[in-house]
C-alpha atoms as a PDB file:
ATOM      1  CA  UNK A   1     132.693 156.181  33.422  1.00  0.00           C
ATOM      2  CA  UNK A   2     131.738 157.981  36.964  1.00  0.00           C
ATOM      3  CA  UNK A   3     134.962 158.401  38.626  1.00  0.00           C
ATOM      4  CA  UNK A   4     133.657 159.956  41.907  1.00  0.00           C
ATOM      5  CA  UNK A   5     130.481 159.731  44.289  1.00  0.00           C
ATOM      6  CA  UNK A   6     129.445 162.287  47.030  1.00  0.00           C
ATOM      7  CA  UNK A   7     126.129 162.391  49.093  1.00  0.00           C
ATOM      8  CA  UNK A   8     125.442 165.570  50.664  1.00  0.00           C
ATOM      9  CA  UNK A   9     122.815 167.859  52.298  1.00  0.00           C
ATOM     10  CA  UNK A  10     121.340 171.479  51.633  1.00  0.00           C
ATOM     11  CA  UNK A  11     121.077 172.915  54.962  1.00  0.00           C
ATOM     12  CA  UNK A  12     118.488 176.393  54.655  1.00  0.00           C
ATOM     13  CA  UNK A  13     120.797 178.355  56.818  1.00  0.00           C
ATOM     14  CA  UNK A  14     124.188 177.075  56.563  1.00  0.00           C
ATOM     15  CA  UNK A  15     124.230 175.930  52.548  1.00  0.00           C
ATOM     16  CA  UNK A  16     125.376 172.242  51.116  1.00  0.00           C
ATOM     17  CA  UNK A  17     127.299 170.285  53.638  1.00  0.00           C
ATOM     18  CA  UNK A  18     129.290 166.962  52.249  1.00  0.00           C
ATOM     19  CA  UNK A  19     127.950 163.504  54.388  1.00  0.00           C
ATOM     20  CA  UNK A  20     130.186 160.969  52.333  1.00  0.00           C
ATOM     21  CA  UNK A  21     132.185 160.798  49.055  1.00  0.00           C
ATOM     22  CA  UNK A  22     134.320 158.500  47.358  1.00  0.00           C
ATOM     23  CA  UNK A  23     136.629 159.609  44.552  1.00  0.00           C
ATOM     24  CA  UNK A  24     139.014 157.149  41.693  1.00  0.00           C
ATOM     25  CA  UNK A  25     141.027 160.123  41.107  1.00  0.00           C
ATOM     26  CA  UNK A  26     142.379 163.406  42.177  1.00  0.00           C
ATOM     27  CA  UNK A  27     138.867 165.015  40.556  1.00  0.00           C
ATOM     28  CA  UNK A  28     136.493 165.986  43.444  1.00  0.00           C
ATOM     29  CA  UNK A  29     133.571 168.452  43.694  1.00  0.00           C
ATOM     30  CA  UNK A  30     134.706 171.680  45.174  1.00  0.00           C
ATOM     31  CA  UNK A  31     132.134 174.055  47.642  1.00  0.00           C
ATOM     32  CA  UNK A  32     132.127 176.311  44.205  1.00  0.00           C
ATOM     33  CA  UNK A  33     130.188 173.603  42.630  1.00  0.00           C
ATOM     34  CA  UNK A  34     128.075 172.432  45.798  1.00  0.00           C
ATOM     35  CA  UNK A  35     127.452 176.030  45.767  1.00  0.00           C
ATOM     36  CA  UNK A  36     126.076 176.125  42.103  1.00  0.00           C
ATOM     37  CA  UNK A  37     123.727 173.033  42.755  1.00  0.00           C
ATOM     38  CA  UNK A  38     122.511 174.544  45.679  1.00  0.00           C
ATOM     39  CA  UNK A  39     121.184 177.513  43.943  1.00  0.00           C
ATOM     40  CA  UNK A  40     119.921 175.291  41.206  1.00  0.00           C
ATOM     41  CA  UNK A  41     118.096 172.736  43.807  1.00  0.00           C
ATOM     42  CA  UNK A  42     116.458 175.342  45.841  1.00  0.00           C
ATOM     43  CA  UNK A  43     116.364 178.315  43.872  1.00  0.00           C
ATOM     44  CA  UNK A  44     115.513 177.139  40.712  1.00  0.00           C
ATOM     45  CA  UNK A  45     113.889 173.855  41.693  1.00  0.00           C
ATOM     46  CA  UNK A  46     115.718 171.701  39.538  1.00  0.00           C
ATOM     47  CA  UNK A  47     115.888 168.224  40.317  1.00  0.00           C
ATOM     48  CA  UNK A  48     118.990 167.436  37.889  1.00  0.00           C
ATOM     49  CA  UNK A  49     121.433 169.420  37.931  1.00  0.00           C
ATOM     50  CA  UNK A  50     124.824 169.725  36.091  1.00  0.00           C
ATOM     51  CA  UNK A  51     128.085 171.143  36.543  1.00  0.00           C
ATOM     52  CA  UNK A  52     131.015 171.769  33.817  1.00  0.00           C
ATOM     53  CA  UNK A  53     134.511 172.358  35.136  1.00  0.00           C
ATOM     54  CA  UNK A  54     137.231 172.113  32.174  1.00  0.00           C
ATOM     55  CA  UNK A  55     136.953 168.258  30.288  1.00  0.00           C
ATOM     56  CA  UNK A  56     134.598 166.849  33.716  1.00  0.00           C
ATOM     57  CA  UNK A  57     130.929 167.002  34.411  1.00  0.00           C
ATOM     58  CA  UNK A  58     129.375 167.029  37.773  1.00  0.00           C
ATOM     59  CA  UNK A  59     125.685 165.800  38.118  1.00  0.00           C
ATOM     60  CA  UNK A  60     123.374 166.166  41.282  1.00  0.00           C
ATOM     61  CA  UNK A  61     120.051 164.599  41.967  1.00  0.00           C
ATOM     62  CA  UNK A  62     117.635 164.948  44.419  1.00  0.00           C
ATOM     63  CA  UNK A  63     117.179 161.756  46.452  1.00  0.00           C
ATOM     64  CA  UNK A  64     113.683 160.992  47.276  1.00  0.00           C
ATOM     65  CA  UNK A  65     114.118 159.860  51.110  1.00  0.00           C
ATOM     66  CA  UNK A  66     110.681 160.601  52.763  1.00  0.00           C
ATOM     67  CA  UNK A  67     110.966 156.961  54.097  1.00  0.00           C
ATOM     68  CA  UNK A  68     113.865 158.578  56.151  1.00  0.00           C
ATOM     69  CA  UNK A  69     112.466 161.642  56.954  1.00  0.00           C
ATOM     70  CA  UNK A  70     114.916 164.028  54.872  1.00  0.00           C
ATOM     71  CA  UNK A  71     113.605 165.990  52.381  1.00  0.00           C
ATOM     72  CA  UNK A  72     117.117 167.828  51.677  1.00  0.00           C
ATOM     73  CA  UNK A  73     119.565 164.828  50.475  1.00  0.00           C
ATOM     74  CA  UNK A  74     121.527 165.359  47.459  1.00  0.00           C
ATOM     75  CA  UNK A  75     123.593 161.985  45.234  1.00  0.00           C
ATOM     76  CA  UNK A  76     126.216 163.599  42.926  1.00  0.00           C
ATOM     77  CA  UNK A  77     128.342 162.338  40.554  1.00  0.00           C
ATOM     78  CA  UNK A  78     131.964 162.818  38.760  1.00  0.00           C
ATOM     79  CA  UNK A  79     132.066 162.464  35.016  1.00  0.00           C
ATOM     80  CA  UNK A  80     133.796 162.764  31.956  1.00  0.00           C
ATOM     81  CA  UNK A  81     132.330 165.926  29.966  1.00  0.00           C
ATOM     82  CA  UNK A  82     131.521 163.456  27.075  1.00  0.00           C
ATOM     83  CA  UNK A  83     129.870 160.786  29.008  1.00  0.00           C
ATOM     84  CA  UNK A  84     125.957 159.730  28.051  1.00  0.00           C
ATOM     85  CA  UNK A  85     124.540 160.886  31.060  1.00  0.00           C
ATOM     86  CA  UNK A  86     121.281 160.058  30.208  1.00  0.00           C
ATOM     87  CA  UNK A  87     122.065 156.221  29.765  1.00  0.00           C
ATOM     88  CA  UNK A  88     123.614 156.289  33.279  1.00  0.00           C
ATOM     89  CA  UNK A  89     120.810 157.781  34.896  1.00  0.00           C
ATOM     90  CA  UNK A  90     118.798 154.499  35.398  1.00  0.00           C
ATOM     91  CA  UNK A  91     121.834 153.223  37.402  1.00  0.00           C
ATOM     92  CA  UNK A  92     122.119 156.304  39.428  1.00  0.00           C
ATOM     93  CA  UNK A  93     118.566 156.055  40.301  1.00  0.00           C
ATOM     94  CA  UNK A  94     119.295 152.277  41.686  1.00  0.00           C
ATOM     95  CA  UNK A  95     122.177 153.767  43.737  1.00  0.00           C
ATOM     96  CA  UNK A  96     120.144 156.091  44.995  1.00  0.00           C
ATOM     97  CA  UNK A  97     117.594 153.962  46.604  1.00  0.00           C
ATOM     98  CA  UNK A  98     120.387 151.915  47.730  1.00  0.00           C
ATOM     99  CA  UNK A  99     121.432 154.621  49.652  1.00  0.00           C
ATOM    100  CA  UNK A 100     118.275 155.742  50.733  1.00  0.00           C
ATOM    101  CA  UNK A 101     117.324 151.641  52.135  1.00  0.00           C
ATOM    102  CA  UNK A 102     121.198 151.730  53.907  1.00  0.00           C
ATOM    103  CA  UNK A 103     121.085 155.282  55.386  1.00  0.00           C
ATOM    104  CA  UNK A 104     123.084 155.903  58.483  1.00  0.00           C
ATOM    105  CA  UNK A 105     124.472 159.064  60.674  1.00  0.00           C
ATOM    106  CA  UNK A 106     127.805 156.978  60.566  1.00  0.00           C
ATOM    107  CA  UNK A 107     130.146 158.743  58.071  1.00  0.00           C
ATOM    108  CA  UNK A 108     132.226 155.704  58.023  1.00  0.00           C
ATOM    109  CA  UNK A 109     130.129 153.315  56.910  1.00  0.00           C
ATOM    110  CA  UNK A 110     128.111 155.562  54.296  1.00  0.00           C
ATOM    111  CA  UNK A 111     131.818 156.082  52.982  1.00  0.00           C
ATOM    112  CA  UNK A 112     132.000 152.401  52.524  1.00  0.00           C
ATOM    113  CA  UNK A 113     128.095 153.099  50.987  1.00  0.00           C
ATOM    114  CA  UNK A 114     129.193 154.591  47.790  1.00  0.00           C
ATOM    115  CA  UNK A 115     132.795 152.829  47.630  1.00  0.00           C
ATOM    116  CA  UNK A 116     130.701 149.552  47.360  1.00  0.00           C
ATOM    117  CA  UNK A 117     128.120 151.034  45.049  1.00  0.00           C
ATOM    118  CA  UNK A 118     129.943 152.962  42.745  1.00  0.00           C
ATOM    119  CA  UNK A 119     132.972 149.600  41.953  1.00  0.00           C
ATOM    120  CA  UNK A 120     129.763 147.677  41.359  1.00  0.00           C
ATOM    121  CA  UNK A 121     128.541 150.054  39.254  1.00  0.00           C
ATOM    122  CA  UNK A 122     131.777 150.369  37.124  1.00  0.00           C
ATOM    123  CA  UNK A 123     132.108 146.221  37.182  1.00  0.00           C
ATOM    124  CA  UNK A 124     128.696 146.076  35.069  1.00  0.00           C
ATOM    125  CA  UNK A 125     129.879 149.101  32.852  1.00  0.00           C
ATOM    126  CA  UNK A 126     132.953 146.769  32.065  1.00  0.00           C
ATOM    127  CA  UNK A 127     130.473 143.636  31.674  1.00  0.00           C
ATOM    128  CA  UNK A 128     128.468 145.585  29.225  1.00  0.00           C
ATOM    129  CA  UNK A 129     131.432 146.521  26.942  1.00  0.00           C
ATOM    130  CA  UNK A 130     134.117 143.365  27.492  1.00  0.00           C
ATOM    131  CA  UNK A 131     131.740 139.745  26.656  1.00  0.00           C
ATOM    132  CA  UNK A 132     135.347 138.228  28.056  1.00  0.00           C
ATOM    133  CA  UNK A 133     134.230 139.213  32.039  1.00  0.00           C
ATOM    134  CA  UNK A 134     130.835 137.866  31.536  1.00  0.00           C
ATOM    135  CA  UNK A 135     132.248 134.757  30.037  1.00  0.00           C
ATOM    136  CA  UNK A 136     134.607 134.498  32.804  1.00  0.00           C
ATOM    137  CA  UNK A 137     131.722 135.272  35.563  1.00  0.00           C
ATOM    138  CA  UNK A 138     130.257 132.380  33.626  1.00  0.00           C
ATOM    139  CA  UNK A 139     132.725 129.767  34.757  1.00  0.00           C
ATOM    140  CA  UNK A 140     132.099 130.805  37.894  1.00  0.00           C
ATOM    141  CA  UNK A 141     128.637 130.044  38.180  1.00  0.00           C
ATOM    142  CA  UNK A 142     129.584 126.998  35.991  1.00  0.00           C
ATOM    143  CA  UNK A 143     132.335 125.920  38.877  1.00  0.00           C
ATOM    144  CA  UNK A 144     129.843 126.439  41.852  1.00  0.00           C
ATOM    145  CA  UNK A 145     127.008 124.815  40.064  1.00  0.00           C
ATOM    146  CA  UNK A 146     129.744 121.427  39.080  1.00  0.00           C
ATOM    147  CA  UNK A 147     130.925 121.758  42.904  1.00  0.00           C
ATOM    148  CA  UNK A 148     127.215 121.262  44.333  1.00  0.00           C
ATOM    149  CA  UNK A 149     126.108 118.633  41.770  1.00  0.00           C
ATOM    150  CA  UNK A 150     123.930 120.554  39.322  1.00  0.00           C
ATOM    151  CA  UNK A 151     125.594 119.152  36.552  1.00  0.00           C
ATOM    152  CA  UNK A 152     122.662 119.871  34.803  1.00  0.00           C
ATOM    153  CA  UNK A 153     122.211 123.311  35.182  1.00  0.00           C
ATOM    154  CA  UNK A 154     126.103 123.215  34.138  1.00  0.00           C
ATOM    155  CA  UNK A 155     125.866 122.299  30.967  1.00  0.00           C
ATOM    156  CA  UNK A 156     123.297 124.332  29.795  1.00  0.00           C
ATOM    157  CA  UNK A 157     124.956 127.597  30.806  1.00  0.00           C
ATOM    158  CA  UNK A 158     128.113 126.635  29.715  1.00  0.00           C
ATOM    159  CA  UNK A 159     126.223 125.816  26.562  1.00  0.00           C
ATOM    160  CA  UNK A 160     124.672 129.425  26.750  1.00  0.00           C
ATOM    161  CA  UNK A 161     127.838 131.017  27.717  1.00  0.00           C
ATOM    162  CA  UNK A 162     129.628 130.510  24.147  1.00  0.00           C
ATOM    163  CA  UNK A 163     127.220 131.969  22.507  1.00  0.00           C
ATOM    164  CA  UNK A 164     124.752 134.669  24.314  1.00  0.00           C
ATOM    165  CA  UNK A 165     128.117 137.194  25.522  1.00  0.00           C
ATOM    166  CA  UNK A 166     129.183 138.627  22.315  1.00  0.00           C
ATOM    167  CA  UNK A 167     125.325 138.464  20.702  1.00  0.00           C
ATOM    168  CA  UNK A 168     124.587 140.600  24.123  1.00  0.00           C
ATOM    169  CA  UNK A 169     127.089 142.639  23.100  1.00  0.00           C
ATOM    170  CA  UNK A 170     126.511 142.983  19.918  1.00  0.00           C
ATOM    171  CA  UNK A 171     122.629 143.849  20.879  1.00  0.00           C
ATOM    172  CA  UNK A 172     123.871 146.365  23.257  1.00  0.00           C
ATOM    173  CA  UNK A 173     125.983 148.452  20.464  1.00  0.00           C
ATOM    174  CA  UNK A 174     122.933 148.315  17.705  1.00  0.00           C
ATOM    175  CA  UNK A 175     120.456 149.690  20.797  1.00  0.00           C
ATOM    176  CA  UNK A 176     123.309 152.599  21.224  1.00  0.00           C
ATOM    177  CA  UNK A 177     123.593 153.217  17.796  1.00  0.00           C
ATOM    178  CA  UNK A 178     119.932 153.455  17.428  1.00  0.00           C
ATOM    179  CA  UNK A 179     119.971 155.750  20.871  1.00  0.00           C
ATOM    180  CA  UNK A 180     122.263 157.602  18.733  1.00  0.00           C
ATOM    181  CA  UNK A 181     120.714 158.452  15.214  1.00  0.00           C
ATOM    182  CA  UNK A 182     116.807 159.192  17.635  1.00  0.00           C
ATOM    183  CA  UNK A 183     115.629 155.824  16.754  1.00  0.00           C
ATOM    184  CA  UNK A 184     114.151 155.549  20.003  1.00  0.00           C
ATOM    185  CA  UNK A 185     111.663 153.019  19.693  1.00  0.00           C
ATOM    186  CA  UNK A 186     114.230 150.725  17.882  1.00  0.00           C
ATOM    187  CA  UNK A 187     116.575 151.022  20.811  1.00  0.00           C
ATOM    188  CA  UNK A 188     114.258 150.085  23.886  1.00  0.00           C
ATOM    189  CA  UNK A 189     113.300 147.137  21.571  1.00  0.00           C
ATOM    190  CA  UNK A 190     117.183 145.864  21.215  1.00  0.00           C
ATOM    191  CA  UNK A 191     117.563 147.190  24.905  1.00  0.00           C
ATOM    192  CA  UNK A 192     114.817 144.555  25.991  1.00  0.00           C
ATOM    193  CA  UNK A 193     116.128 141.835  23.565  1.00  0.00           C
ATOM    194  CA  UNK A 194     119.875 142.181  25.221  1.00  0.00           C
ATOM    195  CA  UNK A 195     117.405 142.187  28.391  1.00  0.00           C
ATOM    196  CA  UNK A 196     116.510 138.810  27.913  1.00  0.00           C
ATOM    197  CA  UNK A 197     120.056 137.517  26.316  1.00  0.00           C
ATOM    198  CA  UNK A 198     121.335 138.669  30.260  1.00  0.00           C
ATOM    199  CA  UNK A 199     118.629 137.148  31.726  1.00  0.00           C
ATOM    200  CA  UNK A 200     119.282 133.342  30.111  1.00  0.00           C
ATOM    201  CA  UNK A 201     122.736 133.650  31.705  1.00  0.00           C
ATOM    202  CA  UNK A 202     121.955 134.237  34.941  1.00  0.00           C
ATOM    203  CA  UNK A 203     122.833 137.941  34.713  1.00  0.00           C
ATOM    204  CA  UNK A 204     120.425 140.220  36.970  1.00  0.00           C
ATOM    205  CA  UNK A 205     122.076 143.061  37.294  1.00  0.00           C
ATOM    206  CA  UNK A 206     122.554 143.446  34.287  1.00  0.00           C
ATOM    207  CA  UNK A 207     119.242 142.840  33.296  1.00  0.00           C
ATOM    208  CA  UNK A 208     117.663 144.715  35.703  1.00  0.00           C
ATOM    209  CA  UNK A 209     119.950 148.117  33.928  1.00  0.00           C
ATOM    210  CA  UNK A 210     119.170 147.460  30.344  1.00  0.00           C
ATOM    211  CA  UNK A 211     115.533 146.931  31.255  1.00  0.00           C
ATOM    212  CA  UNK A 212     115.566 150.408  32.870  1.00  0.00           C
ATOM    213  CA  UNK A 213     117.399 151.683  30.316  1.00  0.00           C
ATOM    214  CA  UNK A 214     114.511 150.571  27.955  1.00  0.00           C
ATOM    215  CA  UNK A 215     112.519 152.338  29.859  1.00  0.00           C
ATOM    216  CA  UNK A 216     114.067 155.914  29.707  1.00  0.00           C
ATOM    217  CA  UNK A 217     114.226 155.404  26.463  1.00  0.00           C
ATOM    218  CA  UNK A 218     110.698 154.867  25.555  1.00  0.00           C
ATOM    219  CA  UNK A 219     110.208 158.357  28.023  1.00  0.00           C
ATOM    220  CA  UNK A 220     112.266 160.307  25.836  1.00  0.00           C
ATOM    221  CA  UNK A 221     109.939 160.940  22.743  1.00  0.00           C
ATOM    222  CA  UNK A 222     107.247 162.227  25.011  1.00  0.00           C
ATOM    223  CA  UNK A 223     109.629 164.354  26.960  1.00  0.00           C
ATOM    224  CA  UNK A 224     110.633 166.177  23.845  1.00  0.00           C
ATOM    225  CA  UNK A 225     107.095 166.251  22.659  1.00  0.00           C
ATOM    226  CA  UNK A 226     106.446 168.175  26.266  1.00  0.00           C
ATOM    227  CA  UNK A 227     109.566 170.221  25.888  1.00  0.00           C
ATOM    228  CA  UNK A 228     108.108 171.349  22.202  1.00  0.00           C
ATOM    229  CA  UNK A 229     104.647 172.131  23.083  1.00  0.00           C
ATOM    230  CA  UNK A 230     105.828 174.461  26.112  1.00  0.00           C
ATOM    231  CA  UNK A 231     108.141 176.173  24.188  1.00  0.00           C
ATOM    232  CA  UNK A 232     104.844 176.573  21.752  1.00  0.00           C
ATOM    233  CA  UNK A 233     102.872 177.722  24.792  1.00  0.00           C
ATOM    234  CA  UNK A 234     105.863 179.999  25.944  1.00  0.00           C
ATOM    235  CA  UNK A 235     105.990 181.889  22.728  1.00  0.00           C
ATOM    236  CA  UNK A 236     102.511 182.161  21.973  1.00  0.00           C
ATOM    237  CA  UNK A 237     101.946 183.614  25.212  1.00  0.00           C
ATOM    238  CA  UNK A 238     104.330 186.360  25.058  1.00  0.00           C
ATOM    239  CA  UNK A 239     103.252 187.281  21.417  1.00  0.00           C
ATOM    240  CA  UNK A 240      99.693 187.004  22.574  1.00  0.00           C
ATOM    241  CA  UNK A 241      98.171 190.484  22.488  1.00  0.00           C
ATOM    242  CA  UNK A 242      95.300 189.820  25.013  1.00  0.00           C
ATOM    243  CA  UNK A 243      97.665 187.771  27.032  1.00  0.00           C
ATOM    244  CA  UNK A 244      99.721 190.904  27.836  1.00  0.00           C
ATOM    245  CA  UNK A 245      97.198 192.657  29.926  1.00  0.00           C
ATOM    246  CA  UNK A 246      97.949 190.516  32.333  1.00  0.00           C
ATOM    247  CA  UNK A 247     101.596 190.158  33.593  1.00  0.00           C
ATOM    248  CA  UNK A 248     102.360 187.788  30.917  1.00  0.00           C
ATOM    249  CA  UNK A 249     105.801 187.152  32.440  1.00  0.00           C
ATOM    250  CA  UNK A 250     104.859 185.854  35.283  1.00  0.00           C
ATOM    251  CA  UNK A 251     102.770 183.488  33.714  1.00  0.00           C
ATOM    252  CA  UNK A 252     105.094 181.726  31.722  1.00  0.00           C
ATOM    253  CA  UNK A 253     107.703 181.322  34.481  1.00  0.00           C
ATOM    254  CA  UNK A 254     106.810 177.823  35.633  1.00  0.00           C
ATOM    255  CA  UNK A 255     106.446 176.845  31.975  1.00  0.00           C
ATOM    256  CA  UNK A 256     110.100 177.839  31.454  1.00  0.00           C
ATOM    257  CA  UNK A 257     111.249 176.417  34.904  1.00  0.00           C
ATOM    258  CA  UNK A 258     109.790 172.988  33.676  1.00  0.00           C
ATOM    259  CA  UNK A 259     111.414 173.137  30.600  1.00  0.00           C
ATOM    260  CA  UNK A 260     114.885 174.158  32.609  1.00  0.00           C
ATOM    261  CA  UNK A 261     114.088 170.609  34.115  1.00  0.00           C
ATOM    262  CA  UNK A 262     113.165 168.753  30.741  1.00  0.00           C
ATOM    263  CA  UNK A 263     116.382 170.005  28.810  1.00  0.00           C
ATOM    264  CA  UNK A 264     118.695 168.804  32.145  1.00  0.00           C
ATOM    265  CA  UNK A 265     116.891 165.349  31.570  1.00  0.00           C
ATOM    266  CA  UNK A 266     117.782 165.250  27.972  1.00  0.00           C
ATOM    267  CA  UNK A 267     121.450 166.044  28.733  1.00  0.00           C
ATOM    268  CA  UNK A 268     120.980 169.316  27.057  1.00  0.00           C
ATOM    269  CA  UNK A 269     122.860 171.968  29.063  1.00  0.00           C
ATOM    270  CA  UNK A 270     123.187 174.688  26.432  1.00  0.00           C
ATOM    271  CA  UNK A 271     119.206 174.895  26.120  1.00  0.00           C
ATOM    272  CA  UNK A 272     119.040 174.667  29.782  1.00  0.00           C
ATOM    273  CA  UNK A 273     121.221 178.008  30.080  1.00  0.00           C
ATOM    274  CA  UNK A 274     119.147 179.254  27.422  1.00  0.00           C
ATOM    275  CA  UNK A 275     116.109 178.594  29.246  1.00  0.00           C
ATOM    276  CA  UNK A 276     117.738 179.788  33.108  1.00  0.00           C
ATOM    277  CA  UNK A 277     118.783 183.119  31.263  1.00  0.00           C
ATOM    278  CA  UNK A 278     115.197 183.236  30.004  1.00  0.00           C
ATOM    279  CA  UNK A 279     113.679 182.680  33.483  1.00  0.00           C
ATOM    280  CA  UNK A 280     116.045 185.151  34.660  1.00  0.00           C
ATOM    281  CA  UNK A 281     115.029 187.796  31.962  1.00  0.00           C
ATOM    282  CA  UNK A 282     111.233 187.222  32.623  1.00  0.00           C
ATOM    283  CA  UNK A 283     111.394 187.341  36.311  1.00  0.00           C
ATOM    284  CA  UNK A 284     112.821 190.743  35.858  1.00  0.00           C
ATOM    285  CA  UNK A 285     110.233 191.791  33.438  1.00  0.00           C
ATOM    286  CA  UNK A 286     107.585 190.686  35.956  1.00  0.00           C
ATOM    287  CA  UNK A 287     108.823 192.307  38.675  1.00  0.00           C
ATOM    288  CA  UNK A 288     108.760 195.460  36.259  1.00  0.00           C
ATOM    289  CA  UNK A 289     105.255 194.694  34.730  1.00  0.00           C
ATOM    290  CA  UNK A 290     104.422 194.639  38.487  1.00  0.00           C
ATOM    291  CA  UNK A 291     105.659 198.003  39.587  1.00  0.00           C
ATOM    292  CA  UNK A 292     103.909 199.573  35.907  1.00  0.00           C
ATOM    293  CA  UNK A 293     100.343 197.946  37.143  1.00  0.00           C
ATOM    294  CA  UNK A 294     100.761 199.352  40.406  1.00  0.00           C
ATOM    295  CA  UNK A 295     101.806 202.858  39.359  1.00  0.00           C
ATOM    296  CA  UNK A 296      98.855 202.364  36.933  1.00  0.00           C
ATOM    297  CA  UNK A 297      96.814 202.002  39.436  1.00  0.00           C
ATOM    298  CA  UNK A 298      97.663 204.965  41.513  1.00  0.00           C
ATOM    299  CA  UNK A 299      97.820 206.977  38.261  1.00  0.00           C
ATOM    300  CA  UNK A 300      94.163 206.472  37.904  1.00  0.00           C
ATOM    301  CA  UNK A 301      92.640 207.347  41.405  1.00  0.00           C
ATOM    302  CA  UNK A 302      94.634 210.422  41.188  1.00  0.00           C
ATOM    303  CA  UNK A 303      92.575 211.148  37.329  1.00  0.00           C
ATOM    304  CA  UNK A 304      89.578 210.082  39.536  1.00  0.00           C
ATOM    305  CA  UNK A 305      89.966 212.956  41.526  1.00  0.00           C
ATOM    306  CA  UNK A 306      90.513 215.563  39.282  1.00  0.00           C
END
């Protein structure tokens, strides 16, 4: 589970600058790290971004806020090294318009911001894994509904609410498992179906995650079909004979910058290194391939004057 927000800025001259945070524990993101998504932001372009530092994880996003006129905002998050990041990335992207819908120039109250957000966020985590809360949040929709005279409306959700919390659990754990073993298909269709188990109970927030959740999932086969077929066009461009009179390397730099992007979506960080070393390598060898065509160049109107 996140145990830490921050929200900061990427200012061109002076470098990342914290607004607000909010931390569980003594784990907090240190200017080495704001320093390391800074470069990967700006100077790589990478729109996710992660972060190791011994058994925790930090992940950065850039926060679309053109409605507030800020094209520089940053949401971050602490986590365990082992967490699924990609299955809390749908939540992150709710907190993140959240954010961007409450914005203010008041440190205090964007403090309060993320405390608020990220203890909701970690209540529906618990939800998700304990059917106990949600049969207890139950009763109290039961209670009110009793107290103004829907007796009704009682009943049946007291009737739903012995049955529907452990069969959304249980619907929940197959859709992981089949996140799991790359049955993606099979998990946004249990996703959906624990969708709808939420919804009978009254349960939006939770339905409103899995449904997202869904979602990403069903994205993921194309986004390693994409990631595939660019590592295709990568290689057959550098192997490419006729390819290479041009300056090949400079060519397949935004294919491998997208890719840097594509492997940080799929949680991947050892084939986004790969690929960042990769970028490095061949933005070297294009600045070299540059210099040879030049000299080239002047090589030949010296012949020409001979």
């Amino acid at each position: 589970m996140p145990s830490g927000i921050f929200l900061y800025e990427i200012d061109k001259s002076f470098g990342p600058n914290i607004i607000a945070d909010y931390y569980l524990s003594e784990s907090k993101v240190t200017p080495e790290v704001l320093k390391e998504f800074a470069d990967k932001h700006c100077k790589k372009d990478i729109c996710d971004a992660t972060a190791s530092r011994e058994d925790l994880r930090f992940y950065s996003s850039e926060v679309n806020a053109q409605s507030i006129n800020k094209d520089n905002l940053y949401l971050g998050f602490v986590i365990n090294e082992d967490e699924d990041l990609v299955a809390l990335k749908s939540h992150f992207e709710k907190i993140e318009e959240e954010i961007v819908q409450n914005f203010s120039n008041d440190k205090k109250k964007m403090q309060l911001l993320l405390k608020t957000n990220l203890n909701s966020f970690l209540s529906l985590l618990e939800k998700l894994e304990e059917p106990k809360i949600i049969k207890e949040a139950i009763n109290e929709k039961t209670k009110k509904m009793l107290d103004e005279g829907k007796l009704q409306e009682a009943r049946e959700l007291i009737d739903l609410g012995e049955k529907i919390p452990d069969k959304l659990s249980q619907e929940i754990k197959l859709a992981s498992e089949y996140y799991d073993n790359g049955l993606f298909k099979k998990a946004k269709k249990s996703y959906l179906k624990a969708a709808d188990l939420a919804e009978k109970i009254q349960e939006t927030e939770i339905v409103e995650f899995l449904r997202k959740r869904a979602e990403n999932v069903a994205n993921l086969p194309d986004i390693l079909k994409t990631l595939d077929a660019m590592n295709k066009a990568i290689r057959k461009g550098l192997d490419d004979i006729e390819v290479q009179k041009m300056n090949i390397y400079e060519a397949v730099t935004p294919l491998i910058e997208k890719n840097i992007n594509l492997a940080n979506s799929l949680e991947d960080e050892d084939l986004a290194k790969i690929f960042e070393e990769l970028n490095k390598s061949c933005t070297r060898a294009a600045r070299k391939a540059e210099e040879l065509n030049n000299l080239n160049k002047e090589i030949i109107k010296l012949l020409k004057k001979i």
